[in-house]
Protein backbone atom coordinates (compact mmCIF):
# COMPACT_ATOMS: atom_id res chain seq x y z
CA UNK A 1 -8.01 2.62 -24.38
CA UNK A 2 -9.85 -0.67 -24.90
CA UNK A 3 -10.56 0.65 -28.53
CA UNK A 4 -6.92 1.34 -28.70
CA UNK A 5 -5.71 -2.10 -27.76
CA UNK A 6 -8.18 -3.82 -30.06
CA UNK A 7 -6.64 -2.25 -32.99
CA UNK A 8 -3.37 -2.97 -32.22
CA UNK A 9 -4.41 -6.40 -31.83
CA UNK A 10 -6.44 -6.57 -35.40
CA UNK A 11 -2.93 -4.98 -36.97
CA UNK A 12 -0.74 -7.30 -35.76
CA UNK A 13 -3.43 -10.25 -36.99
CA UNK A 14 -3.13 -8.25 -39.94
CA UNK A 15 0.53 -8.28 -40.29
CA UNK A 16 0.89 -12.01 -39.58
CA UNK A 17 -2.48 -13.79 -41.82
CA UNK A 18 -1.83 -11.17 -44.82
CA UNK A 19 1.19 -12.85 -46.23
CA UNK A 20 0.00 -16.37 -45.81
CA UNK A 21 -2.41 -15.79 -48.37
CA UNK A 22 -2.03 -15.35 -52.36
CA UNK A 23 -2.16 -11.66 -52.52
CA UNK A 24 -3.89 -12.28 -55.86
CA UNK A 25 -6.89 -14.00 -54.45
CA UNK A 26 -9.47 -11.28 -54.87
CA UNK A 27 -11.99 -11.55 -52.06
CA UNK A 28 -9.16 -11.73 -49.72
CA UNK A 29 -7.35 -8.70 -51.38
CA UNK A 30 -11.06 -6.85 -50.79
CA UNK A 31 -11.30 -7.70 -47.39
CA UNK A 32 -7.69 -7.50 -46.55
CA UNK A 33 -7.67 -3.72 -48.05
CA UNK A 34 -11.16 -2.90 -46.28
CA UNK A 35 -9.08 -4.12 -42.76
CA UNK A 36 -5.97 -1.97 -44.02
CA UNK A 37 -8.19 1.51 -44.40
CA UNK A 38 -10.16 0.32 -40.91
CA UNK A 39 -6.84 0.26 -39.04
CA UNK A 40 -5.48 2.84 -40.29
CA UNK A 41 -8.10 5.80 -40.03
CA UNK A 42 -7.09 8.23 -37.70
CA UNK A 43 -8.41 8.56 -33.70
CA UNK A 44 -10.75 11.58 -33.42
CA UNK A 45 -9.42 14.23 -31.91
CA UNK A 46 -9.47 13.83 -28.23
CA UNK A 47 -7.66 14.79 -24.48
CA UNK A 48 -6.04 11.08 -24.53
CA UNK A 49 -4.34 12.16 -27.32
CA UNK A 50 -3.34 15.28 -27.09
CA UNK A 51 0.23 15.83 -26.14
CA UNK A 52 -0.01 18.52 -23.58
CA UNK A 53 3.67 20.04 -23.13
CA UNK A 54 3.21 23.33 -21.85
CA UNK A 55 -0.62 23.34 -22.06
CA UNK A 56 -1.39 22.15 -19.27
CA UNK A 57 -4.29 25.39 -17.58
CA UNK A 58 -5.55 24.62 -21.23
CA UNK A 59 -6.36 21.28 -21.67
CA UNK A 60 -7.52 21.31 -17.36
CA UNK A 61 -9.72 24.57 -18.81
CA UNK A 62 -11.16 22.18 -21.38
CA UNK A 63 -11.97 19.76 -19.40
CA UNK A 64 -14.13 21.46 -16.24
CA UNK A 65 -16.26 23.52 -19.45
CA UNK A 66 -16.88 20.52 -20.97
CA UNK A 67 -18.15 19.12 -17.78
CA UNK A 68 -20.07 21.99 -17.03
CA UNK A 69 -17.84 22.48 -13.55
CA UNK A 70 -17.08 26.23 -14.04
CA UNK A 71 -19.23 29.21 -13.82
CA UNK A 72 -17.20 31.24 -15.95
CA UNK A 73 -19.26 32.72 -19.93
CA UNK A 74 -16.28 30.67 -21.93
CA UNK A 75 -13.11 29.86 -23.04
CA UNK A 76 -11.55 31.62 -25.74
CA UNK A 77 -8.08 29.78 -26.79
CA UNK A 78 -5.54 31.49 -29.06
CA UNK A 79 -2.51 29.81 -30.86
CA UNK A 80 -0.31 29.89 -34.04
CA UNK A 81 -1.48 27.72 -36.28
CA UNK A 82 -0.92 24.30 -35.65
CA UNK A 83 -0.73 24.73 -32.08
CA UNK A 84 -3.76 22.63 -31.22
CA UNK A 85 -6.29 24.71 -30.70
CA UNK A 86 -8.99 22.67 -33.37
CA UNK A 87 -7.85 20.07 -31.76
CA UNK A 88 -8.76 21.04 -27.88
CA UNK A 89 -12.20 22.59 -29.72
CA UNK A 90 -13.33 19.07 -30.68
CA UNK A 91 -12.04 17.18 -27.83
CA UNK A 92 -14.37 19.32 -26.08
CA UNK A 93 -16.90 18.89 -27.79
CA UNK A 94 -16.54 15.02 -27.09
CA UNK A 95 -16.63 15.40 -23.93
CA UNK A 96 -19.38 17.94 -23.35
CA UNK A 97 -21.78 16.14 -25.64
CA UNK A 98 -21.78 13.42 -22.93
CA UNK A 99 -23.43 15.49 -20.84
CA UNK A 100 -25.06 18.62 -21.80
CA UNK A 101 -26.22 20.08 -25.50
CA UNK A 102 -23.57 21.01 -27.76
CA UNK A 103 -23.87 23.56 -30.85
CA UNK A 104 -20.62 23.44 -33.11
CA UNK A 105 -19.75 26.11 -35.87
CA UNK A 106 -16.72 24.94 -38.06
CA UNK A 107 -17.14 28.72 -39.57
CA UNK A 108 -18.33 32.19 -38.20
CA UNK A 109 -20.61 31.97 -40.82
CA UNK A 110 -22.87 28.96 -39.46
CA UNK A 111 -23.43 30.82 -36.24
CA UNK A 112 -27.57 30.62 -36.16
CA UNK A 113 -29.61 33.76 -36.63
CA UNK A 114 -31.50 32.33 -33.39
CA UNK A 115 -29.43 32.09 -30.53
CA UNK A 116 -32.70 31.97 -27.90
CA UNK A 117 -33.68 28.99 -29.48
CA UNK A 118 -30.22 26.87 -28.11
CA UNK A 119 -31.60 24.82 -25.31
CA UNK A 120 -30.45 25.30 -21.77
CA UNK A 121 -27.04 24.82 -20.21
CA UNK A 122 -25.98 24.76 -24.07
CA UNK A 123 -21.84 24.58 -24.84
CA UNK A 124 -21.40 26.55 -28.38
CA UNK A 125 -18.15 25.99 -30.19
CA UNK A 126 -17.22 28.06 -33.00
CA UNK A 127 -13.57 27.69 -34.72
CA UNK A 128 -11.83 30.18 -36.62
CA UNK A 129 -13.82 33.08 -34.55
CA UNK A 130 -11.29 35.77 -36.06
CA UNK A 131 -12.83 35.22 -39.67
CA UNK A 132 -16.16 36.14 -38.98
CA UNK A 133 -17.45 38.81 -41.38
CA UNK A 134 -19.72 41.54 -40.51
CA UNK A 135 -22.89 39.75 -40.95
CA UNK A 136 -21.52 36.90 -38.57
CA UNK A 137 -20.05 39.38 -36.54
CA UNK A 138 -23.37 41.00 -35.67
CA UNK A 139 -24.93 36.68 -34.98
CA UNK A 140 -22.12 36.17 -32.79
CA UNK A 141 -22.29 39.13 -30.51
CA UNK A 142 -26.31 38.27 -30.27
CA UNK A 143 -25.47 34.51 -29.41
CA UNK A 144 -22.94 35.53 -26.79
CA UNK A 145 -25.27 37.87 -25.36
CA UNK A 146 -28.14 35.09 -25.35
CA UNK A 147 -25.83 32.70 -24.02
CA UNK A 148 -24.73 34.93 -20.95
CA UNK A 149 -28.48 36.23 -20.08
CA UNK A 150 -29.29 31.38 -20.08
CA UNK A 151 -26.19 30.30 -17.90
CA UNK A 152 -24.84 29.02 -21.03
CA UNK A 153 -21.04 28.90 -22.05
CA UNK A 154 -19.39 29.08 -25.48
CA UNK A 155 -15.93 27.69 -26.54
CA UNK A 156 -14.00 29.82 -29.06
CA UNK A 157 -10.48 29.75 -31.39
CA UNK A 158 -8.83 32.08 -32.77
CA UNK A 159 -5.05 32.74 -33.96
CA UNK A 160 -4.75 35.74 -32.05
CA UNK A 161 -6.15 36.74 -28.23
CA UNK A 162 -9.38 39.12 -28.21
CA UNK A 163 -7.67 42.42 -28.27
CA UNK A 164 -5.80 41.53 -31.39
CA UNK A 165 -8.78 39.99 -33.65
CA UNK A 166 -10.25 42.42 -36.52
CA UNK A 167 -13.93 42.08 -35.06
CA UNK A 168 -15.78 45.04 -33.76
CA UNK A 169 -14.87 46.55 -30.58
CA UNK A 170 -18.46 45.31 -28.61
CA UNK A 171 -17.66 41.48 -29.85
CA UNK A 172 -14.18 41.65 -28.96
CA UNK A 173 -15.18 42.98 -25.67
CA UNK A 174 -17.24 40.31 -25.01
CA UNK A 175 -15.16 37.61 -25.94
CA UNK A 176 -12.60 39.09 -23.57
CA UNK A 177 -15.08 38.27 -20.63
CA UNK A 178 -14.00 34.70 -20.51
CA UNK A 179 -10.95 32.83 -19.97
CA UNK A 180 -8.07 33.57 -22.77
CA UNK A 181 -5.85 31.06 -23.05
CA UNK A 182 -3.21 30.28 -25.23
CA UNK A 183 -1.85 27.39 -26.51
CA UNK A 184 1.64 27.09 -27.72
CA UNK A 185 2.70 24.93 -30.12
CA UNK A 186 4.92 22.13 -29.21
CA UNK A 187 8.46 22.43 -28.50
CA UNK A 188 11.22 20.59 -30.60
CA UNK A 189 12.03 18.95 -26.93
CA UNK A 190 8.40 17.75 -27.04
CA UNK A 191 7.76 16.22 -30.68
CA UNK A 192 9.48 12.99 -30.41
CA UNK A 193 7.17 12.25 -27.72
CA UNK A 194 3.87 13.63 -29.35
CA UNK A 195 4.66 11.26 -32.72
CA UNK A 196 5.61 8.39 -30.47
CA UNK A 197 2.36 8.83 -28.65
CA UNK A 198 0.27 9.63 -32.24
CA UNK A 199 1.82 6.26 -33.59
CA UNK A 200 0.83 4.06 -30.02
CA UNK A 201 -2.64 5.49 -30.24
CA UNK A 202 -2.86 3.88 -33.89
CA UNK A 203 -1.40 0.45 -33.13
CA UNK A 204 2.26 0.81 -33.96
CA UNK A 205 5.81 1.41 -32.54
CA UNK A 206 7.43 4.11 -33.64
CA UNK A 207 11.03 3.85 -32.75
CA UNK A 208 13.26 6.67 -32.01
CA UNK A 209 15.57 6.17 -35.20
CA UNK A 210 12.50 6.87 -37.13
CA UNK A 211 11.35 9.92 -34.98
CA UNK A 212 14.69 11.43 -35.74
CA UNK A 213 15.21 10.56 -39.58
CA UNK A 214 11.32 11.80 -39.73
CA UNK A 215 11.89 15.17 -37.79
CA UNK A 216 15.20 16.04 -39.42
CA UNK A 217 13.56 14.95 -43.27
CA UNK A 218 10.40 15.73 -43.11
CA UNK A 219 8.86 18.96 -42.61
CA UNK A 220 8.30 19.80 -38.27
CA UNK A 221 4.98 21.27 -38.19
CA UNK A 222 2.93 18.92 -35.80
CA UNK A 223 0.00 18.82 -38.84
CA UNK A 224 2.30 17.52 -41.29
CA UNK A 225 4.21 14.88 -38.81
CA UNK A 226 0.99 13.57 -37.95
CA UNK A 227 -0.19 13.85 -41.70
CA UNK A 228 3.03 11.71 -42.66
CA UNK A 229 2.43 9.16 -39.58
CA UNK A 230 -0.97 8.37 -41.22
CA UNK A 231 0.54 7.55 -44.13
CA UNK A 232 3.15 5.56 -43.64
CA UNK A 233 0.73 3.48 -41.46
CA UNK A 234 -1.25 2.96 -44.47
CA UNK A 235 1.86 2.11 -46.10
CA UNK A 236 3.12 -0.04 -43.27
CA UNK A 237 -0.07 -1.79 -43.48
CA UNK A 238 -0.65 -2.36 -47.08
CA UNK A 239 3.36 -3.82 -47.24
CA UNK A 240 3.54 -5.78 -44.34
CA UNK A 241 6.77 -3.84 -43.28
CA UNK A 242 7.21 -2.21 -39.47
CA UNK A 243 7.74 1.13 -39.83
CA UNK A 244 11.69 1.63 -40.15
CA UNK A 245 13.96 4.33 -41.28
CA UNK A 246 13.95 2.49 -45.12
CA UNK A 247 10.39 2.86 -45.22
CA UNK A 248 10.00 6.23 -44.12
CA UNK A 249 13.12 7.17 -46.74
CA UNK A 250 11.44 5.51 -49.64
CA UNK A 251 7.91 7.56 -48.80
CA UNK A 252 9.59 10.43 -48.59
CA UNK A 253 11.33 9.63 -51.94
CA UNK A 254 7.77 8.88 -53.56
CA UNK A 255 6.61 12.33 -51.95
CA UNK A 256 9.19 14.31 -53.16
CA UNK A 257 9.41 12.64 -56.63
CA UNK A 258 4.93 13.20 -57.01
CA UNK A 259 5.29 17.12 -55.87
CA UNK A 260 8.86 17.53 -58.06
């Protein structure tokens, strides 16, 4: 949160020294563009800002494996696309790598040939487990295996549960052995508040005139929203304009004219 506040703080300096100064005046264009990309880079993915909805057994699932409170092998957690389940991944991750070793796979295919060689009380995270081909197939039922005989725990995503994923049966078997979860993407009830909480975490108000132009314009998957809130951020930043329902119109203009 203290991170959080700072930035706000910094963009509204931002906002109010910018305009005093000649735009022209090239160091201060350098540095005043070097501030602009600074504020505006997006927060890592984290639990503080995650939106939960109707995730809550996920995100509390999340939270005691990445604190090593559980016994249980791992946490497999399932989701349409979108959903959040990349997003839960890494903010476990974060949190684990506080306080135990962590081993993260982006791909199947970077699951190590090795798995006795992961120190103890390890927490391996692989995305995307449904893609694994044969080869990683074969490395992730070993690593599984290695992590169950250590007391270690892994933390998988997929798009579908365990029963449902095109691995073979002995994998899928064993991925069944620890908590499925799934996570379910947020409701249209819900997004006003996840963009409204994406756009505080960032520094900015985002009122809810410009939630509704933005949800009935633009297109609804949460990726895209918080794609487009990034953007017009950088925009916001760059023009010295609060984010209103003008500036979102005239991005989305600009958007639709570049891809037209």
């Amino acid at each position: 949160m203290r991170r959080h506040r700072c930035i706000a703080r910094n963009s509204a300096r931002l906002r109010r020294l910018a305009p005093a100064r000649d735009a022209s005046y090239g160091p201060f264009r350098f540095v005043t563009q070097q501030l602009v990309f600074e504020l505006a880079r997006p927060e890592p993915p984290s639990l503080a800002n995650f939106v939960t909805g109707a995730n809550g057994e996920a995100v509390a699932s999340v939270t005691k494996l990445a604190d090593g409170e559980v016994a249980m092998p791992g946490l497999m957690l399932w989701g349409d696309p979108g959903a959040g389940k990349t997003h839960l991944l890494h903010a476990a991750i974060d949190l684990a790598r506080r306080r135990r070793p962590v081993f993260f796979c982006a791909r199947p295919s970077d699951t190590p040939a090795e798995p006795d060689r992961l120190p103890p009380e390890t927490l391996f995270a692989i995305d995307d487990v449904g893609r694994a081909d044969s080869a990683a197939q074969a490395r992730l039922f070993t690593l599984v295996n290695a992590l169950a005989a250590s007391g270690a725990q892994w933390i998988a995503a997929a798009d579908v549960p365990p029963a449902r994923l095109e691995l073979r049966d002995d994998l899928r078997t064993r991925l069944a052995l620890g908590l499925v979860l799934e996570v379910r993407t947020l409701t249209d009830i819900e997004k006003p508040r996840a963009l409204a909480t994406y756009a505080k975490e960032r520094g900015f108000r985002l009122s809810d005139e410009v939630i509704a132009y933005l949800l009935a314009h633009a297109r609804r998957d949460m990726p895209s929203l918080v794609a487009a809130l990034a953007a017009l951020d950088r925009l916001s930043l760059t023009r010295h304009r609060p984010v209103t329902v003008a500036l979102v119109r005239d991005w989305l203009q600009r958007q639709q004219g570049s891809t037209g």
